[in-house]
Protein backbone atom coordinates (compact mmCIF):
# COMPACT_ATOMS: atom_id res chain seq x y z
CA UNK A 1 -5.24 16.25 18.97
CA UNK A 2 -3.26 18.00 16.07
CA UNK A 3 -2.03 15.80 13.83
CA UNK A 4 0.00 15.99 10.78
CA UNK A 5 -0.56 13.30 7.66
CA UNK A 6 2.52 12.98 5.65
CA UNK A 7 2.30 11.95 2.00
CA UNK A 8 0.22 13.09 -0.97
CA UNK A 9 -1.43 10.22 -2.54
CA UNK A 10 -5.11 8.24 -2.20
CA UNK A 11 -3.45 6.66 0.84
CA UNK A 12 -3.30 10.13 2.71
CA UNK A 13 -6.37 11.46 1.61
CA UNK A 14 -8.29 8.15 2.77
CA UNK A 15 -6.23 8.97 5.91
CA UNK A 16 -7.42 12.29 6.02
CA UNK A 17 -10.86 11.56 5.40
CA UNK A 18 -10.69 8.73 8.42
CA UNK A 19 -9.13 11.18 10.73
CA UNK A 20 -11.44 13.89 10.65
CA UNK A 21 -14.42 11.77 11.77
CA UNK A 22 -12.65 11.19 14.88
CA UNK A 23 -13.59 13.59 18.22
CA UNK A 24 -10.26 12.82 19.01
CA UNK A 25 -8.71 14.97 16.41
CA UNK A 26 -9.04 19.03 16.08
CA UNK A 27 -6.66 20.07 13.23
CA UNK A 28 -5.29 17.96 10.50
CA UNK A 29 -2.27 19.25 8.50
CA UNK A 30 -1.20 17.09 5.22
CA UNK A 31 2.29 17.08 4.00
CA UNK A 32 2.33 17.80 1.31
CA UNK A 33 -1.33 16.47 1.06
CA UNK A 34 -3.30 16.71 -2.51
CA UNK A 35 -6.14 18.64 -4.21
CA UNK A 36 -8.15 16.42 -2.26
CA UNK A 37 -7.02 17.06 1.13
CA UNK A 38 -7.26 20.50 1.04
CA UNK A 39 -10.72 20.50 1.63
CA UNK A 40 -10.49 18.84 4.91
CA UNK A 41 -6.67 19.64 6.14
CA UNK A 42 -4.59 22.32 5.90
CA UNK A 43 -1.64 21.60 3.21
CA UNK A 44 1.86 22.29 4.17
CA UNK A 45 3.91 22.59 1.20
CA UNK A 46 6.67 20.06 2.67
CA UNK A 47 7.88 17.08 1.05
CA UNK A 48 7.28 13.34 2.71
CA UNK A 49 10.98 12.84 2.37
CA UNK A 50 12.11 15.90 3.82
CA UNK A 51 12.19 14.65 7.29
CA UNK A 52 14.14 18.01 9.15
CA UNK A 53 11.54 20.08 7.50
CA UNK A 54 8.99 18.11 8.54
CA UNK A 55 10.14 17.89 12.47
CA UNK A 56 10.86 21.91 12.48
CA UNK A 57 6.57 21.95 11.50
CA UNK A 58 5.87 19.49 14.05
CA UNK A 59 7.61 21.55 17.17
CA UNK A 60 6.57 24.99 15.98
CA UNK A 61 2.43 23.48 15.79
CA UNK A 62 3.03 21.33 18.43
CA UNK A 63 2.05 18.65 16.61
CA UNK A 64 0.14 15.72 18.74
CA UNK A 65 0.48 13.47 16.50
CA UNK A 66 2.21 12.62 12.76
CA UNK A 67 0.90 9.43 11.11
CA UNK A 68 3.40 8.73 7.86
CA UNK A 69 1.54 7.21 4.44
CA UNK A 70 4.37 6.29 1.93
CA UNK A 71 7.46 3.78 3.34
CA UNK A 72 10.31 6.47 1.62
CA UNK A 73 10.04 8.59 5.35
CA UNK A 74 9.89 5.50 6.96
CA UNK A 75 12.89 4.00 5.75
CA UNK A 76 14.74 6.77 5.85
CA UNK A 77 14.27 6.63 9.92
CA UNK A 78 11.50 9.63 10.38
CA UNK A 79 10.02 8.09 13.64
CA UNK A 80 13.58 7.84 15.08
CA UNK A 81 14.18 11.51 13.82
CA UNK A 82 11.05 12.57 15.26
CA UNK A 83 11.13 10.52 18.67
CA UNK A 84 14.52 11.75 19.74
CA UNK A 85 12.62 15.07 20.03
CA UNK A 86 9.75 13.91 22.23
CA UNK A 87 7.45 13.83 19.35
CA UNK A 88 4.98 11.00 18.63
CA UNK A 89 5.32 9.56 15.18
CA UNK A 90 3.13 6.64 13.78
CA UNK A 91 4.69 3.82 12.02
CA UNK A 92 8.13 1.12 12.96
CA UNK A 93 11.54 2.99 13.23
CA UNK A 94 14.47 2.55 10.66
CA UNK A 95 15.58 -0.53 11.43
CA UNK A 96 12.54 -2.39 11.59
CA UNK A 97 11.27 -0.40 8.14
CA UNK A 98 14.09 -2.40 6.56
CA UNK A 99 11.77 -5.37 5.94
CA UNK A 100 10.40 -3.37 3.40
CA UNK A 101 13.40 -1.02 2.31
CA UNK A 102 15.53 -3.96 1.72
CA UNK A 103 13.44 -7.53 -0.16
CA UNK A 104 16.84 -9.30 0.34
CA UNK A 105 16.99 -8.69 4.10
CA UNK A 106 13.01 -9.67 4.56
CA UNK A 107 13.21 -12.96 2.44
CA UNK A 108 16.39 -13.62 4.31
CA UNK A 109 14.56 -13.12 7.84
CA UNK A 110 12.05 -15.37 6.46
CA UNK A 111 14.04 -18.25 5.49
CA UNK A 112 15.95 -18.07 8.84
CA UNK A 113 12.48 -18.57 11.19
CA UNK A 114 10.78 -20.44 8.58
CA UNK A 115 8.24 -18.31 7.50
CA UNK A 116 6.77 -19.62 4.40
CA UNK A 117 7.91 -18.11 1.21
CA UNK A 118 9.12 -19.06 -2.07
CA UNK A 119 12.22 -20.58 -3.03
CA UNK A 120 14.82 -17.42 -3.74
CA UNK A 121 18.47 -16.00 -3.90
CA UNK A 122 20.14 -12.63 -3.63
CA UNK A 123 22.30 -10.88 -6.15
CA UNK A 124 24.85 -8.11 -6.48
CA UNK A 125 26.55 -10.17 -9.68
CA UNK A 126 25.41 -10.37 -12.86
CA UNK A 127 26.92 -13.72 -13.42
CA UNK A 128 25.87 -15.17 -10.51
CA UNK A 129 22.57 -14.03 -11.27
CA UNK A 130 22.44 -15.72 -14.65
CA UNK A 131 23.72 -18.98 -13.11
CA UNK A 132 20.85 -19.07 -10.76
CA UNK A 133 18.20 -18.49 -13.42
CA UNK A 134 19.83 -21.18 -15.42
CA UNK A 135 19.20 -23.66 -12.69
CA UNK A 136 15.70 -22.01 -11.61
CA UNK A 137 14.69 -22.34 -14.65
CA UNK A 138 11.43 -20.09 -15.65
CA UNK A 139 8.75 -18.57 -15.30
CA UNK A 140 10.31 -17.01 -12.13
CA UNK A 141 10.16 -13.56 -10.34
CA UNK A 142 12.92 -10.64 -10.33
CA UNK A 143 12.72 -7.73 -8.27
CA UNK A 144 15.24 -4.51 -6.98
CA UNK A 145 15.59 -5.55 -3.34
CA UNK A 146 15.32 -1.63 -2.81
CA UNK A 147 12.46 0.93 -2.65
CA UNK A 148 10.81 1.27 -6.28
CA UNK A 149 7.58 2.57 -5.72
CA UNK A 150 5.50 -0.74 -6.69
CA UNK A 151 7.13 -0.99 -9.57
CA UNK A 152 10.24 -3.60 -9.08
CA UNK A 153 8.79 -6.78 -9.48
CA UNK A 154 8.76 -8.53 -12.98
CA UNK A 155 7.61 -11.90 -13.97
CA UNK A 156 9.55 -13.25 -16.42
CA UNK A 157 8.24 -16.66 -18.33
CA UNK A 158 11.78 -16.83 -20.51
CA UNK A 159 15.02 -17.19 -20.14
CA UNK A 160 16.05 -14.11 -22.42
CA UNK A 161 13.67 -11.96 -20.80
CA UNK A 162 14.98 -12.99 -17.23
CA UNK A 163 18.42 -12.00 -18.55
CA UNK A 164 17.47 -8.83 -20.59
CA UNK A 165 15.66 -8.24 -17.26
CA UNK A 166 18.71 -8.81 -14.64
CA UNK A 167 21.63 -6.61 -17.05
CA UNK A 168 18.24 -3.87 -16.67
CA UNK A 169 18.67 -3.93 -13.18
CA UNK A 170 22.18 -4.37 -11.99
CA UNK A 171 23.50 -3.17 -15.34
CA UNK A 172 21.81 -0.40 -16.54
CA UNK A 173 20.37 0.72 -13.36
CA UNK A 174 16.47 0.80 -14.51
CA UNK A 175 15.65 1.10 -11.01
CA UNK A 176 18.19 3.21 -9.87
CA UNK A 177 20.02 2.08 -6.74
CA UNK A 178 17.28 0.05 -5.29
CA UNK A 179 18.35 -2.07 -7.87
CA UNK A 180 21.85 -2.55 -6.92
CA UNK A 181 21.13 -5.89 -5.22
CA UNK A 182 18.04 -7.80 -6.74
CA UNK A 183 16.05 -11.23 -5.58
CA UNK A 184 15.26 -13.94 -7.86
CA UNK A 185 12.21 -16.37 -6.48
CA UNK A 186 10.33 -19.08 -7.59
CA UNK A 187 7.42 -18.21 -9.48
CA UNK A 188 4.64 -19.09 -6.87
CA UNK A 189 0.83 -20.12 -8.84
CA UNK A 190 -2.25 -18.75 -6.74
CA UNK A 191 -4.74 -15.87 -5.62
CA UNK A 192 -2.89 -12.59 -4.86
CA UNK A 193 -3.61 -10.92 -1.47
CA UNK A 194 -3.36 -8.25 0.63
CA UNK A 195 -3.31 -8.91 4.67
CA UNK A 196 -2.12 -5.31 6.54
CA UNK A 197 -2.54 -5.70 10.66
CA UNK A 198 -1.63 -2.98 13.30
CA UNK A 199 0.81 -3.99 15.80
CA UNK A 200 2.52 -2.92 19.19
CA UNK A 201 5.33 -5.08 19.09
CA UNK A 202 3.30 -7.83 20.81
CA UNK A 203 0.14 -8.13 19.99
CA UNK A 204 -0.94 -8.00 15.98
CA UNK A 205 -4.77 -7.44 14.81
CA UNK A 206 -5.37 -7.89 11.30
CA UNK A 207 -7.50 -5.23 9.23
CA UNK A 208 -10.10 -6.70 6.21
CA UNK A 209 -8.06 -8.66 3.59
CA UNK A 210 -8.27 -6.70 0.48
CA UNK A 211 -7.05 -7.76 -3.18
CA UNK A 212 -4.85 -5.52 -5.33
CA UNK A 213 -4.56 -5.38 -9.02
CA UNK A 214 -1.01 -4.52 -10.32
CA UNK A 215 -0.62 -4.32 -14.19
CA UNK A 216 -2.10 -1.51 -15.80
CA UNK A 217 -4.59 -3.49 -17.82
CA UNK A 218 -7.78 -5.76 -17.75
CA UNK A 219 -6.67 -9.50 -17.15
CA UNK A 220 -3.77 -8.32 -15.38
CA UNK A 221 -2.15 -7.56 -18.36
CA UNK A 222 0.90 -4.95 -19.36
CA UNK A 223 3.55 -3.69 -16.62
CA UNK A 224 3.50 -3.18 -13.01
CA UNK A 225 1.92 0.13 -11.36
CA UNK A 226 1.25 1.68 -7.86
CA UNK A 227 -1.96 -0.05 -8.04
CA UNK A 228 -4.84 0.08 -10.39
CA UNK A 229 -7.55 -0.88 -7.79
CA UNK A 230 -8.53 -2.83 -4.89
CA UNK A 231 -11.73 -4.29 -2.64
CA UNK A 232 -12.29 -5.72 0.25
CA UNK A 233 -13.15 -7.28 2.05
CA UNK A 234 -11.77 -10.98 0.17
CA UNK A 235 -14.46 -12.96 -0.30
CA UNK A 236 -12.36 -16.19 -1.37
CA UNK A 237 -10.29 -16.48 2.36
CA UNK A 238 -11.96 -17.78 4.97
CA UNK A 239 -12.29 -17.81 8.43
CA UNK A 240 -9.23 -20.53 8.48
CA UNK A 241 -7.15 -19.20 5.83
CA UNK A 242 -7.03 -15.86 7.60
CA UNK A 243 -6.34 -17.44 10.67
CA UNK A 244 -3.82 -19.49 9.15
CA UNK A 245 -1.64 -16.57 7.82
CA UNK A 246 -1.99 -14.63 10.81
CA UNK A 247 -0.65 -17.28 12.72
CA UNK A 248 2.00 -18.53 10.15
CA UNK A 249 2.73 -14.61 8.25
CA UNK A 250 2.13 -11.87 10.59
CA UNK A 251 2.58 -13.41 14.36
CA UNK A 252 6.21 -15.01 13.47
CA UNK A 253 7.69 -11.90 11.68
CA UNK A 254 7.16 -9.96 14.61
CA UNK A 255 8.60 -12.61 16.61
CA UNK A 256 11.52 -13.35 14.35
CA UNK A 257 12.16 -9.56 14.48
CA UNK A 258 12.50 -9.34 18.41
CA UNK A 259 14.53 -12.23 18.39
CA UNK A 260 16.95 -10.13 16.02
CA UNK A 261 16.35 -6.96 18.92
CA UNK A 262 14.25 -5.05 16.55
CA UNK A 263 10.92 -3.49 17.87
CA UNK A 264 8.41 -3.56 15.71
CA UNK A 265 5.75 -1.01 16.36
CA UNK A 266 3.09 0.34 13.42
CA UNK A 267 1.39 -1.26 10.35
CA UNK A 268 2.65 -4.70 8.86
CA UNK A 269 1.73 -5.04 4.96
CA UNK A 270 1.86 -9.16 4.25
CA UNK A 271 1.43 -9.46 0.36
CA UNK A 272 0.56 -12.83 0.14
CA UNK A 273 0.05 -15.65 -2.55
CA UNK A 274 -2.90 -18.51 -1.31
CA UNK A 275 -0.94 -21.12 -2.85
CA UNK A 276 -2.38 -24.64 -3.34
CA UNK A 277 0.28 -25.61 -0.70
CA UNK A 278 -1.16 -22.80 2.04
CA UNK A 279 -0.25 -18.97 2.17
CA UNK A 280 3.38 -17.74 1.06
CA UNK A 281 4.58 -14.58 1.70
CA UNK A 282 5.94 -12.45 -1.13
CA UNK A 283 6.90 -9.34 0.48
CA UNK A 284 6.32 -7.39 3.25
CA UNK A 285 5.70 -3.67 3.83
CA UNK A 286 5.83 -1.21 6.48
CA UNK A 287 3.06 0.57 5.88
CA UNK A 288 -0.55 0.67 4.44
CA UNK A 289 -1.06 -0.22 1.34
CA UNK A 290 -2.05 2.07 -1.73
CA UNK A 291 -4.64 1.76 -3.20
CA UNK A 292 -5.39 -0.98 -0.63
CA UNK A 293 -6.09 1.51 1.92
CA UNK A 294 -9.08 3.52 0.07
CA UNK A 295 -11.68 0.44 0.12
CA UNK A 296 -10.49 -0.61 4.00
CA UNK A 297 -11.17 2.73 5.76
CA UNK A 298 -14.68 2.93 4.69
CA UNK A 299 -15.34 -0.04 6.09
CA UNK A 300 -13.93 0.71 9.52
CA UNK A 301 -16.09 1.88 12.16
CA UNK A 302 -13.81 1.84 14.59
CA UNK A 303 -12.23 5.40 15.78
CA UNK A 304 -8.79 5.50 13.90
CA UNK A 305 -7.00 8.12 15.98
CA UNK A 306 -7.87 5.82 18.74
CA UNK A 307 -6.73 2.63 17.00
CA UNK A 308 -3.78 4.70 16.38
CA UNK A 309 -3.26 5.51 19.97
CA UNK A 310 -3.30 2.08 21.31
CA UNK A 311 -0.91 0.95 19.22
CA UNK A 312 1.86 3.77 19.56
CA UNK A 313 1.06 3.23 23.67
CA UNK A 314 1.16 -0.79 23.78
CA UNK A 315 -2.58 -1.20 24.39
CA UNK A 316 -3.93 -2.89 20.91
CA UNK A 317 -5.23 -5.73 23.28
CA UNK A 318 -7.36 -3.91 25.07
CA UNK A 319 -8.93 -2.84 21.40
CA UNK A 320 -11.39 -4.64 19.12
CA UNK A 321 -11.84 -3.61 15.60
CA UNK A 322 -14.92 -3.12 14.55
CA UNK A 323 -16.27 -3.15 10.58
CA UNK A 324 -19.13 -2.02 8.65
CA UNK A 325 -21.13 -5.55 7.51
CA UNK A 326 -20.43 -4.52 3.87
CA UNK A 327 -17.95 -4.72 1.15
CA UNK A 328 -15.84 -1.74 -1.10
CA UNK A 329 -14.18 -1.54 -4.36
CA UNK A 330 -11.66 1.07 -5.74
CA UNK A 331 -10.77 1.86 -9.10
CA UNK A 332 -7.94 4.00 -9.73
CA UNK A 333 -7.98 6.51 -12.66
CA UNK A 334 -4.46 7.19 -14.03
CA UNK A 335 -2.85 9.65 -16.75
CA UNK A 336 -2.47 8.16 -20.13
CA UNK A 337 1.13 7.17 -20.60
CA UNK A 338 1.48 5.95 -16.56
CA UNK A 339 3.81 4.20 -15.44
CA UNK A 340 5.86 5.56 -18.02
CA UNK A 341 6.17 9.17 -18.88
CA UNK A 342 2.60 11.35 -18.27
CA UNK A 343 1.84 15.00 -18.63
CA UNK A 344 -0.02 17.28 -16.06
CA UNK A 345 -2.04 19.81 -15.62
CA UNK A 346 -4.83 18.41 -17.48
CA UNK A 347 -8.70 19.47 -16.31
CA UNK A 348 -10.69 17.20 -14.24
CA UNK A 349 -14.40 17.12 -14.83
CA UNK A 350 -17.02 15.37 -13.22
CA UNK A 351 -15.70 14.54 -9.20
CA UNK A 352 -18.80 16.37 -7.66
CA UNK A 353 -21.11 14.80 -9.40
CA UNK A 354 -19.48 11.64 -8.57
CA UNK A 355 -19.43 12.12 -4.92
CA UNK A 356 -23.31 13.12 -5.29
CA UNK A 357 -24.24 8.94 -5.51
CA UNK A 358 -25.16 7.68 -2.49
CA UNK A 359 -22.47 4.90 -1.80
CA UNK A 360 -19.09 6.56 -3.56
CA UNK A 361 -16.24 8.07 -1.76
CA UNK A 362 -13.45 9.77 -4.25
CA UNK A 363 -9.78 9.44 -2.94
CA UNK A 364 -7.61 12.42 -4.47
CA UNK A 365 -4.01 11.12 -5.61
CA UNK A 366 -2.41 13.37 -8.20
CA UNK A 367 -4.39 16.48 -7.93
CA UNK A 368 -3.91 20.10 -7.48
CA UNK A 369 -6.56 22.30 -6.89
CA UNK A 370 -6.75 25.62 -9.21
CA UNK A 371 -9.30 27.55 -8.32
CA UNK A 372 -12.90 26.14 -7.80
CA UNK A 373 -11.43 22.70 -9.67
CA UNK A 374 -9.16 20.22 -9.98
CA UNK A 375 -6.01 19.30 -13.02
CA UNK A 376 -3.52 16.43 -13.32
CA UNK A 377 -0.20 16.50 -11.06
CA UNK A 378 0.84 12.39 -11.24
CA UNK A 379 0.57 9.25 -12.37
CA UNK A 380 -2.00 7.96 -10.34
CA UNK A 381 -5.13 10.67 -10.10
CA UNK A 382 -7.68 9.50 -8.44
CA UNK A 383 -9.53 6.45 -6.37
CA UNK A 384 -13.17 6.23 -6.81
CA UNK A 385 -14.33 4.18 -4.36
CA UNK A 386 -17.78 2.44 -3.96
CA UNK A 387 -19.63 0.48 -0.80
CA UNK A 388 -22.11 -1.90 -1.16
CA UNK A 389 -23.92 -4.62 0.61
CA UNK A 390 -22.38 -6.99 -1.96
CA UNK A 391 -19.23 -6.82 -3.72
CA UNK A 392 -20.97 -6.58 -7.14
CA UNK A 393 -22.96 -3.40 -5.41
CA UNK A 394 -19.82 -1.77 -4.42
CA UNK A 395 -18.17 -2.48 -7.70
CA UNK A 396 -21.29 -1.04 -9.54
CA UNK A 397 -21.43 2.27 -7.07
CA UNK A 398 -17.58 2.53 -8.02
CA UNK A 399 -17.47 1.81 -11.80
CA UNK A 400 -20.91 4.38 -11.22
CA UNK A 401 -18.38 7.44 -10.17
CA UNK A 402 -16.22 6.85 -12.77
CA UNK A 403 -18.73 7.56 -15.50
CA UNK A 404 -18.86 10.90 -14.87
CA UNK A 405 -15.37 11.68 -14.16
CA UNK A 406 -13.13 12.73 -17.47
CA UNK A 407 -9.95 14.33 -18.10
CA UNK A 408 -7.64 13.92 -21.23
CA UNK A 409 -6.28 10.31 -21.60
CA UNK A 410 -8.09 9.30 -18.55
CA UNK A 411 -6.71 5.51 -18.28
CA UNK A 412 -8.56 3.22 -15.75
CA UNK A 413 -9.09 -0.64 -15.71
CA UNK A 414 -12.61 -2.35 -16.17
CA UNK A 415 -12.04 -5.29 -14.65
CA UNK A 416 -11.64 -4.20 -10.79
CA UNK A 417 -13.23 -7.04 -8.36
CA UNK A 418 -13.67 -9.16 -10.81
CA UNK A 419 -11.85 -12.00 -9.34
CA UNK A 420 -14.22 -11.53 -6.61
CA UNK A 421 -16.94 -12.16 -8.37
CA UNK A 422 -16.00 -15.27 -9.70
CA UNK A 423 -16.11 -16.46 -6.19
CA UNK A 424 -19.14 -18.84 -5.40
CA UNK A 425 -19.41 -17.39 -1.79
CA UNK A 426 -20.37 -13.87 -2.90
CA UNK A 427 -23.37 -12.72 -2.54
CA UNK A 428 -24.04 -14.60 0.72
């Protein structure tokens, strides 16, 4: 097959890198792919958004295949675009991305087939939205119900910052218009995780739970980012727990989507908090996650493009998923100033030498590639990712890589796994 990655973060490149140990595939093109991907796909200098260029590629290479990374594309309706042609495109159409494009329309669907969540409302007024923190009361949760790249959800633990933080939204537009409407929830105490499955519409398989870390510093400090760093798989959820949110988070959605004549066919993203009163769900996505995805893939030993396959044809039941017996953390280095304002173009030292210990796989992000190296060209830069028998092995191979990496105002967190760790199951 031919097949064309859109997107040009760790996500893609992890993609990439999956991909190309299939025998299914012969030519990978990235979208507009990374530093990173350039070494094992050809880069096409179109943007993930720009969904007519995109389909003009894909019928002049007669693209086999295009698997789509970030959720912008997909909410915007890119598999509809591209399957009105006769083209195969990975990932759920436009109407059934809206349980990620819109926070107001998933936590709705939830409430109506009683899919555990936290207690929430929806807002378009600011007065309204006061009114309803007032009786809350805090610390509670306020996010854009629109697309803000990771970065639209904000604890607050006061009642001035819950208002200075609504009048941001709806007032003075901080997010833009994914901000227009906003959702105010219950602050929910617990273990954050990850749970992403591939689904057909009626059957869902779950990939390795993995655990995300948000804020930009140690102890989950500071503001919200992309991601800082992940592992999986999650030592703390067990056999019943997982079984337990697939049948009570992923199985009903899909449900409670065909019951609302939506077909659901792609990845499902469950962000989930292990409360002390069972799994809730906080949001879902419609696609992998990032940086989620770079310690997953090295643990699959399935055949992707195959995995892939089944799923866009209806035949994930006659799959089974197999994994490497191990464990993977990624830490994410990021330009100083991120998730605020960053400069570019900044040298990067140090990723060969990185990739030369046995155990460490580095995910490009924000990289360009000028001449035999790499500089700056985002927030996020890169993923160094380690595998290890252990979770404190795979932490050690990743924290390992990062050692020798350096560029100016390199930023990364020290802390990745760590609530791992404290787990009394690891090691077994």
């Amino acid at each position: 097959m031919k097949i064309l990655v859109v997107g040009s973060g760790g996500r893609e490149h992890a993609l990439v890198w999956k991909l190309r140990q299939s025998p299914l595939v012969s030519k990978i093109y990235a979208a507009p792919g990374n530093g990173g991907t350039s070494s094992l796909a050809e880069n096409v200098d179109i943007a993930a958004t720009d969904i007519s260029g995109l389909l003009s590629f894909a019928e002049r290479k007669a693209i086999d295949l295009t698997v789509v990374g970030p959720e912008a594309p997909l909410v915007q309706g890119i598999v509809d675009q591209f399957s009105r042609r006769g083209l195969s495109c990975f990932g759920p159409s436009r109407e059934a991305a809206k349980i990620e494009g819109s926070k107001a329309y998933a936590k709705t669907l939830m409430q109506k087939y009683g899919i555990p969540t936290g207690r929430f409302d929806t807002f378009k007024d600011r007065e309204k939205a006061v009114d309803y923190v007032e009786r809350l009361g805090t610390p509670l949760v306020i996010k854009a119900s629109g697309l803000a790249a990771g970065k639209g959800s904000i604890t607050v633990r006061d009642h001035a910052t819950a208002i200075e933080t609504i009048d941001s939204m709806l007032l003075k537009k901080a997010f833009g218009d994914a901000g227009a409407e906003i959702v105010i929830e219950e602050y929910l105490e617990g273990e954050e995780t990850s749970m992403i499955a591939l689904t057909d519409g009626e059957t869902v398989v779950p990939l390795l739970p993995s655990q995300d870390h948000k804020r930009i510093l140690d102890n989950d400090a500071g503001p919200n980012t992309g991601g800082m760093g992940a592992y999986a798989p999650v030592p703390f959820l067990d056999r019943d727990v997982s079984r337990e949110i697939e049948e009570q988070c992923l199985r009903p959605v899909i449900r409670a989507l065909r019951e609302e004549n939506v077909s659901y066919r792609g990845v499902l993203y469950a962000g989930l908090m292990l409360t002390d009163r069972g799994p809730k769900v906080l949001e879902y996505n419609c696609r992998l996650g990032d940086p989620e995805t770079q310690p997953v893939l090295p643990l699959l030993k399935s055949d992707l493009a195959d995995l892939i396959q089944a799923t866009m044809e209806g035949r994930l039941k006659t799959r089974r998923i197999e994994w490497l017996p191990w464990y993977a953390a990624c830490v994410v280095l990021v330009s100083g100033g991120y998730p605020g304002a960053y400069e570019k173009d900044k040298r990067i030292e140090g990723i060969e030498r990185a990739e030369a210990i046995d155990g460490v796989v580095v995910f490009h992000a924000g990289t360009k590639k000028v001449g035999k190296g790499f500089v700056t060209n985002g927030g996020r830069i890169l993923g160094v990712t380690g595998v290890g028998e252990r979770l404190g092995d795979a932490i050690e191979k990743a924290y390992q890589g990062v050692d020798t990496i350096r560029f100016d105002k390199m930023h990364y967190r020290r802390d990745i796994g760590r609530k791992g760790l404290r787990n009394r199951e690891i090691g077994r």
